[in-house]
Protein backbone atom coordinates (compact mmCIF):
# COMPACT_ATOMS: atom_id res chain seq x y z
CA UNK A 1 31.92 14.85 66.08
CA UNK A 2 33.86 12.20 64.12
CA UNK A 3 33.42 9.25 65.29
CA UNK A 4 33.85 5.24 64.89
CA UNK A 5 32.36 1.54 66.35
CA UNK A 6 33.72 -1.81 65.61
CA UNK A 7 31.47 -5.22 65.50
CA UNK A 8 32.61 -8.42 64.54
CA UNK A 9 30.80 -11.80 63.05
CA UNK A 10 28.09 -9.98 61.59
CA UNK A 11 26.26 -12.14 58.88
CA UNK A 12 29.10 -12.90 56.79
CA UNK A 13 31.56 -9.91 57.62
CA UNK A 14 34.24 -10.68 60.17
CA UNK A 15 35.24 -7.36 61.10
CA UNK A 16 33.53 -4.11 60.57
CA UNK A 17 33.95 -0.67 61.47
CA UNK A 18 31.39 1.93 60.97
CA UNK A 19 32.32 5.46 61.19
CA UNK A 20 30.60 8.73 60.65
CA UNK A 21 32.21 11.83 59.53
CA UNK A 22 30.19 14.75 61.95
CA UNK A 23 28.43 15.97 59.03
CA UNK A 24 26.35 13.31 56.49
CA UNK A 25 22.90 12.90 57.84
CA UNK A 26 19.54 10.83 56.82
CA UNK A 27 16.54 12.54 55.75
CA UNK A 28 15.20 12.90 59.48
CA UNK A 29 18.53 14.13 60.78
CA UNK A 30 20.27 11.62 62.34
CA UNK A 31 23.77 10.63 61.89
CA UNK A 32 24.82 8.17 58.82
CA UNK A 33 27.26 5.91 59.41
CA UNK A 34 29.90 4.66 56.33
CA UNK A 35 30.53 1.39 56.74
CA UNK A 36 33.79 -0.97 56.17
CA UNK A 37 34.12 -4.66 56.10
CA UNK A 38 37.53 -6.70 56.48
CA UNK A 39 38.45 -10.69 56.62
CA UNK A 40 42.01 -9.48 57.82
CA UNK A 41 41.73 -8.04 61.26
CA UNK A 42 45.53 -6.57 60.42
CA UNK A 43 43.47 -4.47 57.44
CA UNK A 44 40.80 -3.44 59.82
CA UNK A 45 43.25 -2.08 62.39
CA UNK A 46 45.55 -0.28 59.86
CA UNK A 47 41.95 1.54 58.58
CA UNK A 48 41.50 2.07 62.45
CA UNK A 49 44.20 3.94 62.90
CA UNK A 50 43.51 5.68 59.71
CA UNK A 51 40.44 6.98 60.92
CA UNK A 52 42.49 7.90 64.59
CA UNK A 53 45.26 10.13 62.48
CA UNK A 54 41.70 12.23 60.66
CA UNK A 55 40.64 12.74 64.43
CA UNK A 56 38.22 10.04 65.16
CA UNK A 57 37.25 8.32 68.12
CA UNK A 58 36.12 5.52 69.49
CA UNK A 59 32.51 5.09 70.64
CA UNK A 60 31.52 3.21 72.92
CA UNK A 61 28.39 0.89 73.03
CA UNK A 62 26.43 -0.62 75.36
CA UNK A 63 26.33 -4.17 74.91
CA UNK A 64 24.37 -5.11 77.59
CA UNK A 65 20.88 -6.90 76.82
CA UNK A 66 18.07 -6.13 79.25
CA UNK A 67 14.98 -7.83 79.57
């Protein structure tokens, strides 16, 4: 399944997206994830909806922290 996440104020990076295509996998078979990185949050959603017109979606995470 194609699929994409979006994070922001990582480090450095102000936007990223990282996406992963349904098929490119690490050596112990989970999924690897391509990542972009933007300054212009107009670039990042013009990429976004790049990635929407292939057939991507959104995932979801949970953000919650529990402890």
């Amino acid at each position: 399944m194609k699929d994409y996440y979006t994070t922001s104020n990582i480090g450095r990076a102000k936007y990223t997206v990282s996406y992963h295509d349904g098929i490119s996998k690490h050596k112990d078979g989970s999924a690897f994830y391509d990542i972009m990185i933007f300054k212009s949050k107009v670039k990042m959603n013009a990429f976004i909806d790049s990635l929407i017109t292939s057939g991507y979606k959104e995932k979801v995470l949970d953000k919650t922290i529990s402890m």
